[in-house]
Protein backbone atom coordinates (compact mmCIF):
# COMPACT_ATOMS: atom_id res chain seq x y z
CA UNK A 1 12.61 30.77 -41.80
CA UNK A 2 12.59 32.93 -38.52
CA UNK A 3 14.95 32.16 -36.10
CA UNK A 4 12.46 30.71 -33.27
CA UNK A 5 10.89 27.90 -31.96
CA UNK A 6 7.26 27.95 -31.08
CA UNK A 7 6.88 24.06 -29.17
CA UNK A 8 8.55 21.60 -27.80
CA UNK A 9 6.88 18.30 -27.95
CA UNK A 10 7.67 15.32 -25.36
CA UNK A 11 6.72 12.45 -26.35
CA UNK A 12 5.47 10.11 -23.30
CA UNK A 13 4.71 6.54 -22.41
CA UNK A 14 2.32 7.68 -19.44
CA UNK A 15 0.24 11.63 -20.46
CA UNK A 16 -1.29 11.32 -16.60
CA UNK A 17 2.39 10.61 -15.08
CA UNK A 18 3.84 13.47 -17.08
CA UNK A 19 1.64 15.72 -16.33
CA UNK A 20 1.61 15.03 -12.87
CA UNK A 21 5.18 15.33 -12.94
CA UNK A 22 5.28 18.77 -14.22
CA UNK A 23 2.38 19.76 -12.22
CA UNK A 24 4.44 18.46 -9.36
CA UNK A 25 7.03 21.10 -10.39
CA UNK A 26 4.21 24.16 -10.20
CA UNK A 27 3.40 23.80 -14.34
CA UNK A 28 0.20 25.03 -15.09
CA UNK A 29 -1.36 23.42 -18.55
CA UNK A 30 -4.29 22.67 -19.84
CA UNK A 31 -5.43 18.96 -21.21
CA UNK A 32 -7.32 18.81 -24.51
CA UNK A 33 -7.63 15.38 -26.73
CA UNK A 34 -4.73 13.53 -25.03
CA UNK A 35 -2.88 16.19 -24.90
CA UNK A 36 -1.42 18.88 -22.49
CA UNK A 37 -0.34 22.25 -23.19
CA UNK A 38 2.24 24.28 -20.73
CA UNK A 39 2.69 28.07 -21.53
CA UNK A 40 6.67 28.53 -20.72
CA UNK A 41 7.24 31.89 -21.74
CA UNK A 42 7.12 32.90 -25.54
CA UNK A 43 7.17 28.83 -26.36
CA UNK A 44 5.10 26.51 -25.50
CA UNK A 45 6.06 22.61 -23.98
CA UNK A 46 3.45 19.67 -25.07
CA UNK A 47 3.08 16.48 -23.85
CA UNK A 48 1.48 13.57 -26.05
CA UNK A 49 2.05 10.37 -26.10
CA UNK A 50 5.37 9.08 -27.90
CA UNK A 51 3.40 6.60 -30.49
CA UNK A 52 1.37 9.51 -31.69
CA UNK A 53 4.06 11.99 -31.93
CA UNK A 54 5.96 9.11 -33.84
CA UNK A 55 2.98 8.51 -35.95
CA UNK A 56 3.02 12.13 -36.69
CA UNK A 57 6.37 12.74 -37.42
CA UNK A 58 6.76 9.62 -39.49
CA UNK A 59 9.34 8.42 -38.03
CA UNK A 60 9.63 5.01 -36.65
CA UNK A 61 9.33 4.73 -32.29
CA UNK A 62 12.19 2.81 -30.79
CA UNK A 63 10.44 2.66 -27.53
CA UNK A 64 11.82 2.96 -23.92
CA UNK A 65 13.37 5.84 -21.99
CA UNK A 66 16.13 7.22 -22.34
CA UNK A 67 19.12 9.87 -23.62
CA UNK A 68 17.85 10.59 -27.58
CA UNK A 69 20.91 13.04 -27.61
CA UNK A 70 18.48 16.49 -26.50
CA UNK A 71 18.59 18.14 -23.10
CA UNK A 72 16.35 20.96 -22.48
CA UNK A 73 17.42 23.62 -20.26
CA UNK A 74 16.35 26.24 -17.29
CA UNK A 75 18.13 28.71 -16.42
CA UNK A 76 17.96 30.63 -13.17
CA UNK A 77 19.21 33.80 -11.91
CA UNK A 78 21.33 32.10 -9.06
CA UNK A 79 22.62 29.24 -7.47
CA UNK A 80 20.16 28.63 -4.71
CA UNK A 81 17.28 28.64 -7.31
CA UNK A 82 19.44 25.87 -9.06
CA UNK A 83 19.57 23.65 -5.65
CA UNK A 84 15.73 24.50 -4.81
CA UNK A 85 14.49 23.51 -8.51
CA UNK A 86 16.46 20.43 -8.35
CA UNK A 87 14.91 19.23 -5.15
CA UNK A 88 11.62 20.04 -6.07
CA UNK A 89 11.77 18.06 -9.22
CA UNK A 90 13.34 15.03 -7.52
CA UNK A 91 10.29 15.01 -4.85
CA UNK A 92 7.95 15.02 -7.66
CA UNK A 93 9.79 12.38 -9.71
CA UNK A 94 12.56 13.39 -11.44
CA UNK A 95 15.68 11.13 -11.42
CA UNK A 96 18.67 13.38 -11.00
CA UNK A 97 21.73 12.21 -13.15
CA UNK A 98 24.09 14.83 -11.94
CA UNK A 99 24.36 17.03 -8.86
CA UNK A 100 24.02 20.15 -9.18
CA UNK A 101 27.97 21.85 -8.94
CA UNK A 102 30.52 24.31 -10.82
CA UNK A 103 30.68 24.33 -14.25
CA UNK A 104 33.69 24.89 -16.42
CA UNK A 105 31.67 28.35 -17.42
CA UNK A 106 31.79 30.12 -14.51
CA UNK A 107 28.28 28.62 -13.69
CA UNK A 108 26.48 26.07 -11.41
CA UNK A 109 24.22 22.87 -13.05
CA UNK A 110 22.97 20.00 -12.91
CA UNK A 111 20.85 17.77 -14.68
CA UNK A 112 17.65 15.72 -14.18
CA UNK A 113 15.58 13.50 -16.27
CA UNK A 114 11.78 13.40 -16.09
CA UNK A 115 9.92 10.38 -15.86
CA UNK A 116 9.86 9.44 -19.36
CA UNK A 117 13.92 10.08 -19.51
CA UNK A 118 13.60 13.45 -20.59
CA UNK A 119 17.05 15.53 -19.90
CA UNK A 120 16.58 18.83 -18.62
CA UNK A 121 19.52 21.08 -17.46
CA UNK A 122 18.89 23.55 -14.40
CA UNK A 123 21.45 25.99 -14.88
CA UNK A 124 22.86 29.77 -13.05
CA UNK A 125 25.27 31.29 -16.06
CA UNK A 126 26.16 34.45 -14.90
CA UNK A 127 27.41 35.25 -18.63
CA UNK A 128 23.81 34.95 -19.65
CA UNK A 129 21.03 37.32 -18.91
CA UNK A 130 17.79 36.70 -18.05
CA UNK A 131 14.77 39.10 -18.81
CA UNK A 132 12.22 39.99 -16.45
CA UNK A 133 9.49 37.60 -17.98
CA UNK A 134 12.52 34.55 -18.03
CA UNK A 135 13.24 34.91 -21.46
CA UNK A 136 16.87 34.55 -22.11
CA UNK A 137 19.30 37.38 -23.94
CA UNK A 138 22.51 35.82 -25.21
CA UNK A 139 25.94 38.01 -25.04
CA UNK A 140 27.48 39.16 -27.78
CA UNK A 141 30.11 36.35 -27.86
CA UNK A 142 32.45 38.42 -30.86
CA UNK A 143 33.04 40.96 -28.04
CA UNK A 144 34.27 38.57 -25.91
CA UNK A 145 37.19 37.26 -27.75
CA UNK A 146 40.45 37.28 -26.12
């Protein structure tokens, strides 16, 4: 198996809430049979509804919103773009469970949920590098052992 992933699939109570939601954060996607599609980079993030993905999985739905022990993240290339992408997602309906601030890292975060209680992370790691097209280069954390 390659070391990738292709999609991320968020399951939702409400498929016209989410994707206003992540419209509301500039997304662009593209609806098809209950189902929107958002180009982010070389993956792609899908919303369908939480009883179908269930279904399709085979795995039983426990319902509500909530932490199910994920947390996407976003990282930026500074700290302003942290505090700007924060308050954009709270004005289009994000509930924001931690300020963005310092990180033990060396970084600023903070962290948001969507409207269905998905966790996202906006993040500025300045140990991380980010491409020109957004896509993210890890270091070479062997070299940096003390």
């Amino acid at each position: 198996m390659e070391q990738r992933i292709s999609i991320v699939t968020l399951g939702v109570a409400d498929l016209a809430r989410a994707k206003a939601f992540y419209e509301g954060l500039g997304w662009q996607g593209q609806e098809i049979e209950q189902t929107v599609f958002f180009q982010t980079g070389g993956i792609a993030v899908v919303l369908w509804g939480r009883d179908k993905v269930a279904a399709d999985a085979g795995v039983p739905d426990p319902g509500g919103d909530g932490f199910g022990g994920v947390c996407l993240a976003h990282n930026v290339r500074s700290r302003a773009e942290v505090d700007e992408i924060m308050a954009v997602a709270a004005r289009a309906g994000a509930t924001v469970t931690k300020d963005a601030r310092e990180t033990f890292y060396g970084g600023y975060a903070g962290f948001l949920a969507d409207p269905d209680g998905h966790v996202w992370e906006i993040a500025h790691n300045p140990g991380f590098t980010l491409a020109p097209d957004g896509s993210l280069i890890l270091p070479d954390f062997g070299s940096m052992a003390g």
